[in-house]
N, C-alpha and C. Protein backbone atom coordinates (compact mmCIF):
# COMPACT_ATOMS: atom_id res chain seq x y z
N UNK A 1 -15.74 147.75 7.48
CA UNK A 1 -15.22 147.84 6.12
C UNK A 1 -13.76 148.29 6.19
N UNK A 2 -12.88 147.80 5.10
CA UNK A 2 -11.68 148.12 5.69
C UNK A 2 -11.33 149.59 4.74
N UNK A 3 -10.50 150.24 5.02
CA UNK A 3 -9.66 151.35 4.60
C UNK A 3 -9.14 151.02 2.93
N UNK A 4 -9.15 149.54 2.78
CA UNK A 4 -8.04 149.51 1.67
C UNK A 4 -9.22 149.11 0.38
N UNK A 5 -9.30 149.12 -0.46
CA UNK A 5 -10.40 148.62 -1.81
C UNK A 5 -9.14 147.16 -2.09
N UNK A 6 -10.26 146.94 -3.05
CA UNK A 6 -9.68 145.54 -3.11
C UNK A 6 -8.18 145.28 -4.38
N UNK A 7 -7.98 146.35 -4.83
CA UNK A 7 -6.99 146.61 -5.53
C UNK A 7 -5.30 146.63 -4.51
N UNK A 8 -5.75 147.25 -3.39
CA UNK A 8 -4.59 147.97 -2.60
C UNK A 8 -4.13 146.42 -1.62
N UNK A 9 -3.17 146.47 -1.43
CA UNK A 9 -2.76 145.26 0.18
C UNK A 9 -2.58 146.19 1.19
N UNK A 10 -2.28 145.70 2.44
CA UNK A 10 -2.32 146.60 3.46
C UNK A 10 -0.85 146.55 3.87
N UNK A 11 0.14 145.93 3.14
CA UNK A 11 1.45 145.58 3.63
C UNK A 11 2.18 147.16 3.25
N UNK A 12 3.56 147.29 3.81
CA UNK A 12 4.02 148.18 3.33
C UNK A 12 5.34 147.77 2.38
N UNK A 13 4.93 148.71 1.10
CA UNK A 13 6.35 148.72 0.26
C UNK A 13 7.18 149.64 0.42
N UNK A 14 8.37 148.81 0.34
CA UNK A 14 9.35 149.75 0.40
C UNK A 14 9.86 150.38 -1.03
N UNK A 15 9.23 151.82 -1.45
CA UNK A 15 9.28 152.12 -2.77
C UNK A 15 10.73 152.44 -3.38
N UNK A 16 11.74 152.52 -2.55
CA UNK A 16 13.33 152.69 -3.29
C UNK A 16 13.85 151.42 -3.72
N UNK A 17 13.06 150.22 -3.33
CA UNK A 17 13.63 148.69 -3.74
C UNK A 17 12.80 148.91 -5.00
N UNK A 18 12.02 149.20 -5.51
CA UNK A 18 11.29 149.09 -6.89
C UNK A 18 12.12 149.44 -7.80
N UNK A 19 12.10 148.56 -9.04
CA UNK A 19 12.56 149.39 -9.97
C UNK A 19 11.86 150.07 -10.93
N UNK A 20 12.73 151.36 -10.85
CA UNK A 20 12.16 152.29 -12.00
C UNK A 20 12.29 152.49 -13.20
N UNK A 21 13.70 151.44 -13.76
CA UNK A 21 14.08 152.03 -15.15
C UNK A 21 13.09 151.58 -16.27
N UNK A 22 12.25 150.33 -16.38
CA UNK A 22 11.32 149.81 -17.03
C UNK A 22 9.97 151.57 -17.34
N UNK A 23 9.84 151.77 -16.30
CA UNK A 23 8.77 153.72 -16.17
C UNK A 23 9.96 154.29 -16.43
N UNK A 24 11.05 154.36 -16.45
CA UNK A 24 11.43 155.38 -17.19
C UNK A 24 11.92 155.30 -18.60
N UNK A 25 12.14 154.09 -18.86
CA UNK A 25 12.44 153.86 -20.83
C UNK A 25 11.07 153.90 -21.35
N UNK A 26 9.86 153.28 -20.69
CA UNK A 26 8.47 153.69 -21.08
C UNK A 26 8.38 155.26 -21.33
N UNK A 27 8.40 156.19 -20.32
CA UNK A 27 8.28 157.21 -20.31
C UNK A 27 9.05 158.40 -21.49
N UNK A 28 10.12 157.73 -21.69
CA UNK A 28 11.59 158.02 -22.71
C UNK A 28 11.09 157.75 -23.84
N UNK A 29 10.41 156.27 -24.41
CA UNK A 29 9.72 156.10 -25.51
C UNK A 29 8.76 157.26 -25.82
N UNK A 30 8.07 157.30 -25.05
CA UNK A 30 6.55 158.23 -25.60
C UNK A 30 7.10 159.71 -25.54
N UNK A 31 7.95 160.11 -24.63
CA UNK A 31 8.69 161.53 -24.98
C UNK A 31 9.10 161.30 -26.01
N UNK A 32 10.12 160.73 -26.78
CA UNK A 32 10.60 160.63 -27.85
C UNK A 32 10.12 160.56 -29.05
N UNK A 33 8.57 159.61 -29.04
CA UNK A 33 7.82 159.46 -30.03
C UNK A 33 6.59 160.74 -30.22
N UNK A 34 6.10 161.46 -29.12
CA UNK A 34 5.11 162.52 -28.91
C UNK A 34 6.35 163.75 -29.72
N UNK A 35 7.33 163.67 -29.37
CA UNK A 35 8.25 164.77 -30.10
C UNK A 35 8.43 164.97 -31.53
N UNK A 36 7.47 164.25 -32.29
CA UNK A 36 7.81 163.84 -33.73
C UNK A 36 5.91 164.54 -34.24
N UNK A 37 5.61 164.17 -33.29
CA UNK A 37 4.08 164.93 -33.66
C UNK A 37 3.98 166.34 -33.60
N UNK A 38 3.73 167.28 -34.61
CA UNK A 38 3.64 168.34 -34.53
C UNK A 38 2.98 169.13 -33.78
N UNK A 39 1.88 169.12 -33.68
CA UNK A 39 0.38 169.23 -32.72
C UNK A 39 0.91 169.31 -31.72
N UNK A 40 1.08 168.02 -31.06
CA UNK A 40 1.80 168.30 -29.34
C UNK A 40 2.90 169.04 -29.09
N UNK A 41 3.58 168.71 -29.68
CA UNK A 41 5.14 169.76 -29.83
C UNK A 41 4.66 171.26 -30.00
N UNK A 42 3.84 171.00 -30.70
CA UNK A 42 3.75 172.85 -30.21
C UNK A 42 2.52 173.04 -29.17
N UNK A 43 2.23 172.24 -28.25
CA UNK A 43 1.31 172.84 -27.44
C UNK A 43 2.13 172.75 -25.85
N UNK A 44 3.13 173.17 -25.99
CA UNK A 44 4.16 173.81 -24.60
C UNK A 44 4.72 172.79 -24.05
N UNK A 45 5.30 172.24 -24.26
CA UNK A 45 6.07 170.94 -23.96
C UNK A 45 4.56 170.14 -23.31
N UNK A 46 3.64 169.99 -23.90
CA UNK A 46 2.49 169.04 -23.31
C UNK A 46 3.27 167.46 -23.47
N UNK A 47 4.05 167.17 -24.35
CA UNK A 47 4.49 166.02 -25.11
C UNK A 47 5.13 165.62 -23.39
N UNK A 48 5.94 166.58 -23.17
CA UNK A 48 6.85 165.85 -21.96
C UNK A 48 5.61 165.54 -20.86
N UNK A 49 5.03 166.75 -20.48
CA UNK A 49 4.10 166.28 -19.12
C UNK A 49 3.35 165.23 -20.04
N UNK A 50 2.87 165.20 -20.63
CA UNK A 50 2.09 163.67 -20.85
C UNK A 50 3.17 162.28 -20.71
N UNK A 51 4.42 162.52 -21.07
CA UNK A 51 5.17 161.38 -21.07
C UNK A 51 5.85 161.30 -19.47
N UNK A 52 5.78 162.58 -18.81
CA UNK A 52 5.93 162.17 -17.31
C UNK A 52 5.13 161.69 -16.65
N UNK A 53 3.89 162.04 -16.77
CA UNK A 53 2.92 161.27 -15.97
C UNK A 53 2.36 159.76 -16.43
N UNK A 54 2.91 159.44 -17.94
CA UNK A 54 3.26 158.08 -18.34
C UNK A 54 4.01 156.94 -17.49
N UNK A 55 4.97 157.67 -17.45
CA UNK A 55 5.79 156.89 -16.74
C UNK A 55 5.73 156.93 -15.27
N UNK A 56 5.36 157.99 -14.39
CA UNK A 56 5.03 157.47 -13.15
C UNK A 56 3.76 156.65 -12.98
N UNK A 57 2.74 156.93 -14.13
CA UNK A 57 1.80 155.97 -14.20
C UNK A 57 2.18 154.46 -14.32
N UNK A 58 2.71 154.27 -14.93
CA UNK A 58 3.18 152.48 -15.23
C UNK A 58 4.13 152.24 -14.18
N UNK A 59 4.78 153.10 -13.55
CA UNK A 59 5.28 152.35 -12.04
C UNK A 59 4.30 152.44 -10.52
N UNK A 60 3.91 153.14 -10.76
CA UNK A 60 2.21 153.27 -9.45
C UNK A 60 1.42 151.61 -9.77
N UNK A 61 1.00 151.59 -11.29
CA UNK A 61 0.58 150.26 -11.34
C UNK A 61 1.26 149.03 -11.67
N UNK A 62 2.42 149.24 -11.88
CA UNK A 62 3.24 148.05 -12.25
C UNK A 62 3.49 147.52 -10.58
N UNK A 63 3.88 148.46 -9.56
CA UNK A 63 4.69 148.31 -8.24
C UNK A 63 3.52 148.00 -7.42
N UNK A 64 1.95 147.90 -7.88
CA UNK A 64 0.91 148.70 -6.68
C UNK A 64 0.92 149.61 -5.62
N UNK A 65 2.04 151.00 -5.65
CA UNK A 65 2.09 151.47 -4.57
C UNK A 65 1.61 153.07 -5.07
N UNK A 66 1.25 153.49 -3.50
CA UNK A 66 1.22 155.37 -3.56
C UNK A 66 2.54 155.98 -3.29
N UNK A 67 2.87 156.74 -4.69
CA UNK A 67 4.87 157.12 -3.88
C UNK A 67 4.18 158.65 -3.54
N UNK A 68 5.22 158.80 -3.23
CA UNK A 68 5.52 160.19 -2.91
C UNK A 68 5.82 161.13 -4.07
N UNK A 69 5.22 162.58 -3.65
CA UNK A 69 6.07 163.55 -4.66
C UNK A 69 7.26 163.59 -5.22
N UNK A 70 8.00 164.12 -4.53
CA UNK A 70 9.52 163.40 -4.71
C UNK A 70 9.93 162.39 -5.93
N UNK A 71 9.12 161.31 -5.43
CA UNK A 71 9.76 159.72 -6.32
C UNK A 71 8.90 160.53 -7.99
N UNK A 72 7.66 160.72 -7.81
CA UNK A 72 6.94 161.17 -8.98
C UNK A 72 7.79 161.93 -9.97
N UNK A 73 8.59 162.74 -9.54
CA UNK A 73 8.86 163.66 -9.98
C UNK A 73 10.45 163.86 -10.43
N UNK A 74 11.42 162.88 -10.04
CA UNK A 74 12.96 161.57 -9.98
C UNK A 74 12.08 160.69 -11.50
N UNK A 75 11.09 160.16 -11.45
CA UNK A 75 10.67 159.71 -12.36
C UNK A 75 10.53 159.95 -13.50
N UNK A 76 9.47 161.25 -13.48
CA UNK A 76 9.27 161.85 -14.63
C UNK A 76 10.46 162.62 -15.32
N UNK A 77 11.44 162.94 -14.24
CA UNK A 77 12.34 163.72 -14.53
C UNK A 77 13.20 163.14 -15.84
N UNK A 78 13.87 161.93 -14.88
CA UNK A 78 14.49 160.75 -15.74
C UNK A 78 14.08 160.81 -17.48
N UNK A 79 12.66 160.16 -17.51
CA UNK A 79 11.93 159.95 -18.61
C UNK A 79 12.04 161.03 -19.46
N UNK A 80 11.76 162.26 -19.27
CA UNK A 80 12.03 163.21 -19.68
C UNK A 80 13.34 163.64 -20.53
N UNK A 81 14.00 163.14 -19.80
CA UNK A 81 15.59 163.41 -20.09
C UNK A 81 15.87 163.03 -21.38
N UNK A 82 15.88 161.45 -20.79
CA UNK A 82 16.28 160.45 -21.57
C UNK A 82 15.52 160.50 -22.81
N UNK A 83 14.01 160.68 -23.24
CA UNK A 83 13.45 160.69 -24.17
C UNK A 83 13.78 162.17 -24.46
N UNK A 84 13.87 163.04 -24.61
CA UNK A 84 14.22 164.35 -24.98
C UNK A 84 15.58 164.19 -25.80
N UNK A 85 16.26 163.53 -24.91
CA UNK A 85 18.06 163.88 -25.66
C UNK A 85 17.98 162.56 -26.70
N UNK A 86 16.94 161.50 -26.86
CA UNK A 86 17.03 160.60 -27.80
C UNK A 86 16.23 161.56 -29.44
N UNK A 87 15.14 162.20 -28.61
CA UNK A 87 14.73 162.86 -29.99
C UNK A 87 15.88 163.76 -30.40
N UNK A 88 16.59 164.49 -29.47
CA UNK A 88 17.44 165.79 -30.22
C UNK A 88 18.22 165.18 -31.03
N UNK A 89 19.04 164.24 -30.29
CA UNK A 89 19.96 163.46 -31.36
C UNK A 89 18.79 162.96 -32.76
N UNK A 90 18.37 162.21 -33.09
CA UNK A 90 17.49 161.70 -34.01
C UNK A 90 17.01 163.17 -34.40
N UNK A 91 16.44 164.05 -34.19
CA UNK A 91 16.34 165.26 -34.14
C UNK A 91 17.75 165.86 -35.40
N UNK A 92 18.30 165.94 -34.94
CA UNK A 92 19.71 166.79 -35.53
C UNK A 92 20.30 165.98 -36.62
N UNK A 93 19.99 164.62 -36.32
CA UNK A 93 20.89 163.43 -37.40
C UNK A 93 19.53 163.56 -38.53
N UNK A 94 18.16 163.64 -38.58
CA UNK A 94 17.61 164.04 -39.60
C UNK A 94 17.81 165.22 -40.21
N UNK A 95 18.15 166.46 -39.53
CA UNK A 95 18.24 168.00 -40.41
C UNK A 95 19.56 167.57 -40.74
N UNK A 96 20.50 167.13 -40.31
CA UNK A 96 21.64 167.43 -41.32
C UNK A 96 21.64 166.02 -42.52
N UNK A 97 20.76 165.17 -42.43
CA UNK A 97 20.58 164.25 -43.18
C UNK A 97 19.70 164.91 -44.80
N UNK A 98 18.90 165.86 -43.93
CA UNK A 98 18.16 166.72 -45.01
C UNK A 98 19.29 167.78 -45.68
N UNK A 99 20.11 167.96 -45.85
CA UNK A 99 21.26 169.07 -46.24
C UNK A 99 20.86 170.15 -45.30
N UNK A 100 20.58 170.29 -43.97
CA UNK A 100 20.17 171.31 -43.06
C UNK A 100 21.36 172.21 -42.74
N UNK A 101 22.40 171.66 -42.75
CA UNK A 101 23.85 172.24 -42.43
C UNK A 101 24.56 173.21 -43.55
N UNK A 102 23.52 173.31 -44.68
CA UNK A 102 24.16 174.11 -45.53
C UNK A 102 23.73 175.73 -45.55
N UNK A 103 24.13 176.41 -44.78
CA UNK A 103 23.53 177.97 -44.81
C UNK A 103 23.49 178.79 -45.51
N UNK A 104 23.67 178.45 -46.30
CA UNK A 104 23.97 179.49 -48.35
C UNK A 104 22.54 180.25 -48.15
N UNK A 105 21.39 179.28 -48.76
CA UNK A 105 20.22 179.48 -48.72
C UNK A 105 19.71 180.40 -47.58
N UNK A 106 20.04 180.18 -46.17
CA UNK A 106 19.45 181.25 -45.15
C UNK A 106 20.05 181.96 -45.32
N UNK A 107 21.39 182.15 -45.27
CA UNK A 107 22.39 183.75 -45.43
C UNK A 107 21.48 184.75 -46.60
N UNK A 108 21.18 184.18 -47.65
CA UNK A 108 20.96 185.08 -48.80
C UNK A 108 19.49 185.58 -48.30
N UNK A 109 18.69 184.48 -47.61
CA UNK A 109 17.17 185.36 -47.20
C UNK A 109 17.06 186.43 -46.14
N UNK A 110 18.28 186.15 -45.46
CA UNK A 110 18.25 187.41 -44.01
C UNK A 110 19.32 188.49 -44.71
N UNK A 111 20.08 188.09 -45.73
CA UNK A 111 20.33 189.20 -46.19
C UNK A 111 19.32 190.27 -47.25
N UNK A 112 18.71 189.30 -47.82
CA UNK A 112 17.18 189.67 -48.87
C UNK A 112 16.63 190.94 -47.80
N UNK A 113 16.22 189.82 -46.44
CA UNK A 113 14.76 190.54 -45.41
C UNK A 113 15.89 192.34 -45.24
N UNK A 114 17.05 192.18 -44.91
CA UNK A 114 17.73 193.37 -44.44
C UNK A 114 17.50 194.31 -45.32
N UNK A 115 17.74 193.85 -46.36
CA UNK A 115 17.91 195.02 -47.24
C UNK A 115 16.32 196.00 -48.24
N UNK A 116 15.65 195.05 -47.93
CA UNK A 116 14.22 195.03 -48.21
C UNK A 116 13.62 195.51 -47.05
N UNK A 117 14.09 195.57 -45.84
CA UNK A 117 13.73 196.53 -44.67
C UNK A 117 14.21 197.82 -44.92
N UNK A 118 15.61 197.92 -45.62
CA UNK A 118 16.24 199.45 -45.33
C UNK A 118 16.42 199.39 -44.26
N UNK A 119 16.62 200.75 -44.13
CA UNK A 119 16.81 201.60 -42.92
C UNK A 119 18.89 201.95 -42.64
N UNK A 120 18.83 202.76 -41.71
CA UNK A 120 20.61 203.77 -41.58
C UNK A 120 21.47 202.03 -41.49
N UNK A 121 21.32 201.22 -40.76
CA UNK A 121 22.12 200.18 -40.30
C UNK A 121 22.25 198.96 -41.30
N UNK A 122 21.56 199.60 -42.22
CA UNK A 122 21.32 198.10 -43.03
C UNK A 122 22.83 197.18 -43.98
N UNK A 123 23.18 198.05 -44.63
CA UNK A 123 24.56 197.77 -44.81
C UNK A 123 25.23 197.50 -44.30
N UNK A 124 25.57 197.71 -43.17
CA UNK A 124 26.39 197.59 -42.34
C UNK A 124 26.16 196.35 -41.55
N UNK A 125 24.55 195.70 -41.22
CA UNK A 125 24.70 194.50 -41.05
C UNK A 125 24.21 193.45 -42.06
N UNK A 126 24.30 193.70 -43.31
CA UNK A 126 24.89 193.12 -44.46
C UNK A 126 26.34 192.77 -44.11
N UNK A 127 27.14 193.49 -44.13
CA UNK A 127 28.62 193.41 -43.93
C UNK A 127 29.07 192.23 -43.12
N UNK A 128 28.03 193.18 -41.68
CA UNK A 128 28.19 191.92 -40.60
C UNK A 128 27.98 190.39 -41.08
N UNK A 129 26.85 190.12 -41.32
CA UNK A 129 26.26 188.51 -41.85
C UNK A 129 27.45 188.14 -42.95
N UNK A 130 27.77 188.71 -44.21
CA UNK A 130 28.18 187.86 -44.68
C UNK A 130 29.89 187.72 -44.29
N UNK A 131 30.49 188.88 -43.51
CA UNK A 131 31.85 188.46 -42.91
C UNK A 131 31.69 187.54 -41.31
N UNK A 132 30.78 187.21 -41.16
CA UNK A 132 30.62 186.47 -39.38
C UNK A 132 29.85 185.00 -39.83
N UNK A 133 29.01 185.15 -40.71
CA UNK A 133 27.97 184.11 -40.62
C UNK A 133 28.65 183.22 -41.60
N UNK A 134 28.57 181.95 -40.92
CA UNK A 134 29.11 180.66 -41.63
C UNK A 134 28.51 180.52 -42.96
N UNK A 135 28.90 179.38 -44.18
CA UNK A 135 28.22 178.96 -45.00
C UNK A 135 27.72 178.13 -44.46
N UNK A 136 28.27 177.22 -43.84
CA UNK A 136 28.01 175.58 -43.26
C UNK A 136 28.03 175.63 -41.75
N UNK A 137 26.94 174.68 -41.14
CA UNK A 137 27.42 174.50 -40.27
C UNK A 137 28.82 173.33 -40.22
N UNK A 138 29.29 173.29 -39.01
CA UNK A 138 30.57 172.67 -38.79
C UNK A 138 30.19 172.27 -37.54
N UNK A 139 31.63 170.91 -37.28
CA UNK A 139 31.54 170.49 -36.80
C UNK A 139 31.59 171.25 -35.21
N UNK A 140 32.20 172.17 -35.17
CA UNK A 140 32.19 172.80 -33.92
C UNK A 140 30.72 173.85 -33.64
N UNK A 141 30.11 173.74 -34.78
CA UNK A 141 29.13 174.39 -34.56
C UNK A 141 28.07 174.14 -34.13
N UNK A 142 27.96 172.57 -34.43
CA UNK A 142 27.21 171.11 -34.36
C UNK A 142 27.04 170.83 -32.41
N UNK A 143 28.27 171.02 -31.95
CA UNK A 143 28.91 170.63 -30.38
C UNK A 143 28.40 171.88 -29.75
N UNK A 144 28.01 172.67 -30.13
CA UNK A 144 27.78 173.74 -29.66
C UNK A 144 26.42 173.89 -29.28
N UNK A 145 25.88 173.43 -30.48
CA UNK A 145 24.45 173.77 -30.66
C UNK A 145 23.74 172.32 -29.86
N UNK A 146 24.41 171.55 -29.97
CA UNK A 146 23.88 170.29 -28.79
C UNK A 146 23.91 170.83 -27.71
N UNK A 147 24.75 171.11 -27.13
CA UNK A 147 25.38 171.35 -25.81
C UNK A 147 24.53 172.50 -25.37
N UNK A 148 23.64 173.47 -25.79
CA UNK A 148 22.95 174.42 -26.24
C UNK A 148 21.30 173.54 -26.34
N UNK A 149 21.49 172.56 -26.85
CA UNK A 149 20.52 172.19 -26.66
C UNK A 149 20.05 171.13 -25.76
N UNK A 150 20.60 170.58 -25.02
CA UNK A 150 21.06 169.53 -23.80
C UNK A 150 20.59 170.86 -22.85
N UNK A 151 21.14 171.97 -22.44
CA UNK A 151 20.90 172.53 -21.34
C UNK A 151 19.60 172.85 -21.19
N UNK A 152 19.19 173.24 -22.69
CA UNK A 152 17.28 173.80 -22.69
C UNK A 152 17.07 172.45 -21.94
N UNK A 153 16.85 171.49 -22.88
CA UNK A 153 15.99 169.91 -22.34
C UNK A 153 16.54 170.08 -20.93
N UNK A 154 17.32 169.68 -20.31
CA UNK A 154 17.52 169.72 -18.78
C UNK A 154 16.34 170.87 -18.39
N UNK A 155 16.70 172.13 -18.13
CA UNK A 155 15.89 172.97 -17.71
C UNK A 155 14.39 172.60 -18.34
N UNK A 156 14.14 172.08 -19.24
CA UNK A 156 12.89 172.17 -19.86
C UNK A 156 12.34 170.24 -19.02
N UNK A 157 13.02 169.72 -18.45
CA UNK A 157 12.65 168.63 -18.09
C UNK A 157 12.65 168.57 -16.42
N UNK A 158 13.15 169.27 -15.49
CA UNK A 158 13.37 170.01 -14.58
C UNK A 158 11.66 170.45 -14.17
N UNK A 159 11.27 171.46 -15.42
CA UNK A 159 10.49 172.04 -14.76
C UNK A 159 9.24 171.11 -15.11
N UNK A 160 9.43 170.37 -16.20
CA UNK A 160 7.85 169.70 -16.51
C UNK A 160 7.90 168.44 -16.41
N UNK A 161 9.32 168.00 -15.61
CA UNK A 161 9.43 166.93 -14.47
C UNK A 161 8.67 167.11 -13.75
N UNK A 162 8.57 168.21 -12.72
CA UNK A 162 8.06 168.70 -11.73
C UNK A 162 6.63 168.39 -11.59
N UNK A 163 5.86 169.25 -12.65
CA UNK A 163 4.90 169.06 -13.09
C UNK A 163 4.07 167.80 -12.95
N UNK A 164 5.01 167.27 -14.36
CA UNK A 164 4.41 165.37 -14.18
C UNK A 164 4.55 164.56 -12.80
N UNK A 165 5.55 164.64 -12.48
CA UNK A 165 5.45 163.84 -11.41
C UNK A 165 4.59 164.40 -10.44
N UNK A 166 4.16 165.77 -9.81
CA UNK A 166 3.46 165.93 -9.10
C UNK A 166 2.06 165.24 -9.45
N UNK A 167 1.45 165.68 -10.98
CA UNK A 167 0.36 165.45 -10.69
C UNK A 167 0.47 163.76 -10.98
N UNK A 168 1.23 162.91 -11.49
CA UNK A 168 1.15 161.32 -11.09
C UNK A 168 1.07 161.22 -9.91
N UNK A 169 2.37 161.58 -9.07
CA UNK A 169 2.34 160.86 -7.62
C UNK A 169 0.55 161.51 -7.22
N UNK A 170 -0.03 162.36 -7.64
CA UNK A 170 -1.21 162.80 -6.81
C UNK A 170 -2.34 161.80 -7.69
N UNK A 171 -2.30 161.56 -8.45
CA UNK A 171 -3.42 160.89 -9.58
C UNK A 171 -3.38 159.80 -9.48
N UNK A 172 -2.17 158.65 -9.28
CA UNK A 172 -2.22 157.24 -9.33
C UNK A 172 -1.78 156.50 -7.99
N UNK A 173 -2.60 156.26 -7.46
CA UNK A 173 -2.62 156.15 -6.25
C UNK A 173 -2.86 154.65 -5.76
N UNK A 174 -2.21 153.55 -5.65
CA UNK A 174 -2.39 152.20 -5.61
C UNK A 174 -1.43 151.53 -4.58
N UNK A 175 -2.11 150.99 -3.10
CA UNK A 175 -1.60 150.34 -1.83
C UNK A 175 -1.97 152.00 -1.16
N UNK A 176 -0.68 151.26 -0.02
CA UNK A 176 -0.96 152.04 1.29
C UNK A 176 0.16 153.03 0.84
N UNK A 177 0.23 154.49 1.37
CA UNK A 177 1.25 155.27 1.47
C UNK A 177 2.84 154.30 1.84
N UNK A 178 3.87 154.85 1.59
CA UNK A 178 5.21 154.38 2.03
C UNK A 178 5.13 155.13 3.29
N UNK A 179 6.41 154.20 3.87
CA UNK A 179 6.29 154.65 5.84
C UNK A 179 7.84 155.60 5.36
């Protein structure tokens, strides 16, 4: 009986000639679209590891091969990225589409909560909020808060890159190992 099931060939692929960007705009889609669901979004970035192991899934069976950790995880990473920074943008272009940029309304409730707390400091960061704290956001505030939020997603795709791709490259397993 041979080693291989009838799914696998016995040839070897060379898995860096494959392409990946097809698993990773797959992977980018369903990050992007799982980010809009509430439920998943709040159950710990599950949205990304499900959309990393998406996408190394559809290149394990698109390519028929077993990759390596490594490639799993270059994969998921990618996907991650790319679908993350498509929701933030779409993300940010809806709240300020909603009048989100106008801070009138929050200034007056954290000044409300302060003062309705009391206490020795309270005035004083009254003072603070309404001489520091914007009405609006702005445009430099906007660049900021991306850039701010670009670094989370990196780090936040980094680590549940990691994740996904490990457990794909370990879960989808199709041909012979790469030499």
């Amino acid at each position: 009986m041979s080693e291989f099931t009838s799914d696998q060939s016995p040839e070897v692929v060379d898995v860096d000639q494959c392409s990946s960007k097809t698993s990773i705009l797959i992977g980018a889609v369903t990050t992007c679209v799982l980010s809009f669901i509430p439920i998943i979004n709040m159950l710990c970035c599950l949205h990304y590891v499900l959309a990393g192991v998406v996408s190394v899934w559809h290149f394990t069976n698109r390519h028929s091969v077993t990759i390596e950790t490594f490639k799993g995880i270059k994969i998921a990473f990618f996907s991650i990225l790319l679908g993350g920074a498509f929701a933030t943008i779409i993300g940010d272009a809806l709240f300020l589409a909603s009048g989100g940029g106008n801070l009138d309304g929050f200034k007056e409730m954290v000044i409300e909560k302060i003062e309705e707390e009391g206490g020795p400091q309270s005035e004083q960061a009254v003072q603070f909020i309404e001489q520091y704290m914007p009405d609006e956001i702005g445009p430099v505030h906007l660049v900021g808060l991306f850039i701010a939020q670009m670094i989370f997603l990196a780090i936040g795709a980094a680590v549940t890159g990691a994740i996904a791709g490990a457990l794909g490259a370990a879960i989808f397993k199709k041909g012979p190992k790469p030499q």
